[in-house]
C-alpha atoms as a PDB file:
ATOM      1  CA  UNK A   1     -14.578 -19.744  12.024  1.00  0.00           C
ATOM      2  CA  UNK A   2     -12.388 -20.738  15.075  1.00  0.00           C
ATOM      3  CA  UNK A   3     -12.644 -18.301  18.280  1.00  0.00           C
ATOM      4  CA  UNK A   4      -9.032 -18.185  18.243  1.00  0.00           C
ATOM      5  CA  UNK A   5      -8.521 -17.277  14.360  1.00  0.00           C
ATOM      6  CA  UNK A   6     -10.867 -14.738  14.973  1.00  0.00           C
ATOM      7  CA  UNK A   7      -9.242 -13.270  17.617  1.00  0.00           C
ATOM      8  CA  UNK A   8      -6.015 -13.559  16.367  1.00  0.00           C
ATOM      9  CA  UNK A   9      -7.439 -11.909  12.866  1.00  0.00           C
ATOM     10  CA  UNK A  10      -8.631  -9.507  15.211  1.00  0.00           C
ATOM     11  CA  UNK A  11      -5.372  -8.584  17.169  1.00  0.00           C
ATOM     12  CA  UNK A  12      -3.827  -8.373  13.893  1.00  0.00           C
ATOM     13  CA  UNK A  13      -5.503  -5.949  12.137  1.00  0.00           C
ATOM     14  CA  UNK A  14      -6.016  -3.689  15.001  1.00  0.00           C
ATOM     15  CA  UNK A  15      -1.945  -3.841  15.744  1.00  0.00           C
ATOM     16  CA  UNK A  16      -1.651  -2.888  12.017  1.00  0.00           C
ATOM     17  CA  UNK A  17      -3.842  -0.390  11.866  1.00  0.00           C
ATOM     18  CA  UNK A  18      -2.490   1.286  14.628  1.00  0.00           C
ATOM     19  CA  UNK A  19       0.934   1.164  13.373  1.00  0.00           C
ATOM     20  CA  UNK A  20      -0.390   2.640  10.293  1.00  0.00           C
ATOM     21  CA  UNK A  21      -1.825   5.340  11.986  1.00  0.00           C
ATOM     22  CA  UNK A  22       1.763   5.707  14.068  1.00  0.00           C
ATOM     23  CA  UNK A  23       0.222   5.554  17.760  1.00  0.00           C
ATOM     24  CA  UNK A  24       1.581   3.932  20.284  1.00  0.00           C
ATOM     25  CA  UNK A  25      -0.726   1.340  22.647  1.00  0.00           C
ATOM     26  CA  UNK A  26      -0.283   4.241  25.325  1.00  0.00           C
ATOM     27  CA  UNK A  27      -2.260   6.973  22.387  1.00  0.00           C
ATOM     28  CA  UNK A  28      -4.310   4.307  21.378  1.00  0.00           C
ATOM     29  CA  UNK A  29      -5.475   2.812  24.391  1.00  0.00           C
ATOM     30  CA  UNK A  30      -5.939   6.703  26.298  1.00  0.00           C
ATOM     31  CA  UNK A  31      -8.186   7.467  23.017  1.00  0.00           C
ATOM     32  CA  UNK A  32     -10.254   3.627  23.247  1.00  0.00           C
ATOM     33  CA  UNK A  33     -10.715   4.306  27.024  1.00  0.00           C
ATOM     34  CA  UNK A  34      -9.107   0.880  27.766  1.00  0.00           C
ATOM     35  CA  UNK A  35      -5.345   0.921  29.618  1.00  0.00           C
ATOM     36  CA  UNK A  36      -2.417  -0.038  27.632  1.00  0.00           C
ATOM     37  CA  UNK A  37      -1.854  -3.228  29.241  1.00  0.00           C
ATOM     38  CA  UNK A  38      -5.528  -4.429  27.630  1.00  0.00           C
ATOM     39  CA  UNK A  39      -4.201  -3.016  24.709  1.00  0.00           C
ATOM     40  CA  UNK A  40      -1.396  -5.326  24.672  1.00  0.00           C
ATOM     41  CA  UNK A  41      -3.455  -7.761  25.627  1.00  0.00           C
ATOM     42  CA  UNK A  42      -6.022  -7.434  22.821  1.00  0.00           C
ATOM     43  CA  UNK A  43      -2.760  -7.292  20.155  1.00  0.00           C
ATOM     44  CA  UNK A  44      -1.381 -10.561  21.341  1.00  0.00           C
ATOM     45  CA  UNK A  45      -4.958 -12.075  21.533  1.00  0.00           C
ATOM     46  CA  UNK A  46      -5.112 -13.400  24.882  1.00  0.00           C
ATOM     47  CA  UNK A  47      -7.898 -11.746  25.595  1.00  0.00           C
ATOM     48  CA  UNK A  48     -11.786 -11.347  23.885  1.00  0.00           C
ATOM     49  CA  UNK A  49     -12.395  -7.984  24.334  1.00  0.00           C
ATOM     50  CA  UNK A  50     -16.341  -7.481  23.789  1.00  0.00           C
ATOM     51  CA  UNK A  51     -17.849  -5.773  20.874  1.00  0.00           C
ATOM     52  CA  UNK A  52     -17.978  -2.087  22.815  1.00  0.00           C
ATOM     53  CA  UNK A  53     -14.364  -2.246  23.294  1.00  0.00           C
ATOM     54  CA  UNK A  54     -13.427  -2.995  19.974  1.00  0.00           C
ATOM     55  CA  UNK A  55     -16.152  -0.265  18.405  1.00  0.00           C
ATOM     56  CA  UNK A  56     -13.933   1.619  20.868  1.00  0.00           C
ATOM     57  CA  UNK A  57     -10.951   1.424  19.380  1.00  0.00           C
ATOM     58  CA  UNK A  58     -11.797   1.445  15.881  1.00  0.00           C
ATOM     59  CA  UNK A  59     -13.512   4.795  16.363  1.00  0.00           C
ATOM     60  CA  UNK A  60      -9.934   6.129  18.266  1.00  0.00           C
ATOM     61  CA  UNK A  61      -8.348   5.063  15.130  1.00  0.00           C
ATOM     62  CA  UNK A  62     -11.188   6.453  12.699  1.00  0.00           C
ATOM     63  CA  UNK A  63     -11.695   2.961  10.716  1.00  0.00           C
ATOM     64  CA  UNK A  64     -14.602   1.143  10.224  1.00  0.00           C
ATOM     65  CA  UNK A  65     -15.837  -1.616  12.391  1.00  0.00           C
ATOM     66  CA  UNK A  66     -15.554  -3.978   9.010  1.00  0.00           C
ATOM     67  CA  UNK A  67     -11.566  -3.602   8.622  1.00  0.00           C
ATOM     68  CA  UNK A  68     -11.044  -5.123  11.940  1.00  0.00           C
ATOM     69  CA  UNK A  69     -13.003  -8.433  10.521  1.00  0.00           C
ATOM     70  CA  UNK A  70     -11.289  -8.643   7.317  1.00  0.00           C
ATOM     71  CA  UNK A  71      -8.959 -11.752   6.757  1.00  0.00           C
END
């Protein structure tokens, strides 16, 4: 797959997810240990977080690792 379908797949699903969940970046991001700005960043993919930071944030959202992959 393409780096930046994967990242935007990525962005996606974690935006989504936290929407589901009804947190805002600021919640989500305090609970990942990341700052809301990289937050955004992450959600409009312009940035590859690494694979820590996204374990990171699935955990604050209690989901597993897998969702975030899924097309």
């Amino acid at each position: 797959m393409e780096k930046e379908f994967i990242l935007g797949k990525v962005a996606e699903n974690i935006r989504i997810e936290r929407l589901r969940k009804r947190f805002s970046q600021e919640k989500l991001a305090l609970a990942a240990g990341i700052t809301q700005k990289y937050l955004n960043m992450i959600e409009k993919s312009t940035v590859n977080p690494s694979i820590v930071i996204v374990i990171n944030i699935c955990a604050a959202l209690n989901i597993d690792l897998n969702k975030i992959w899924q097309p």
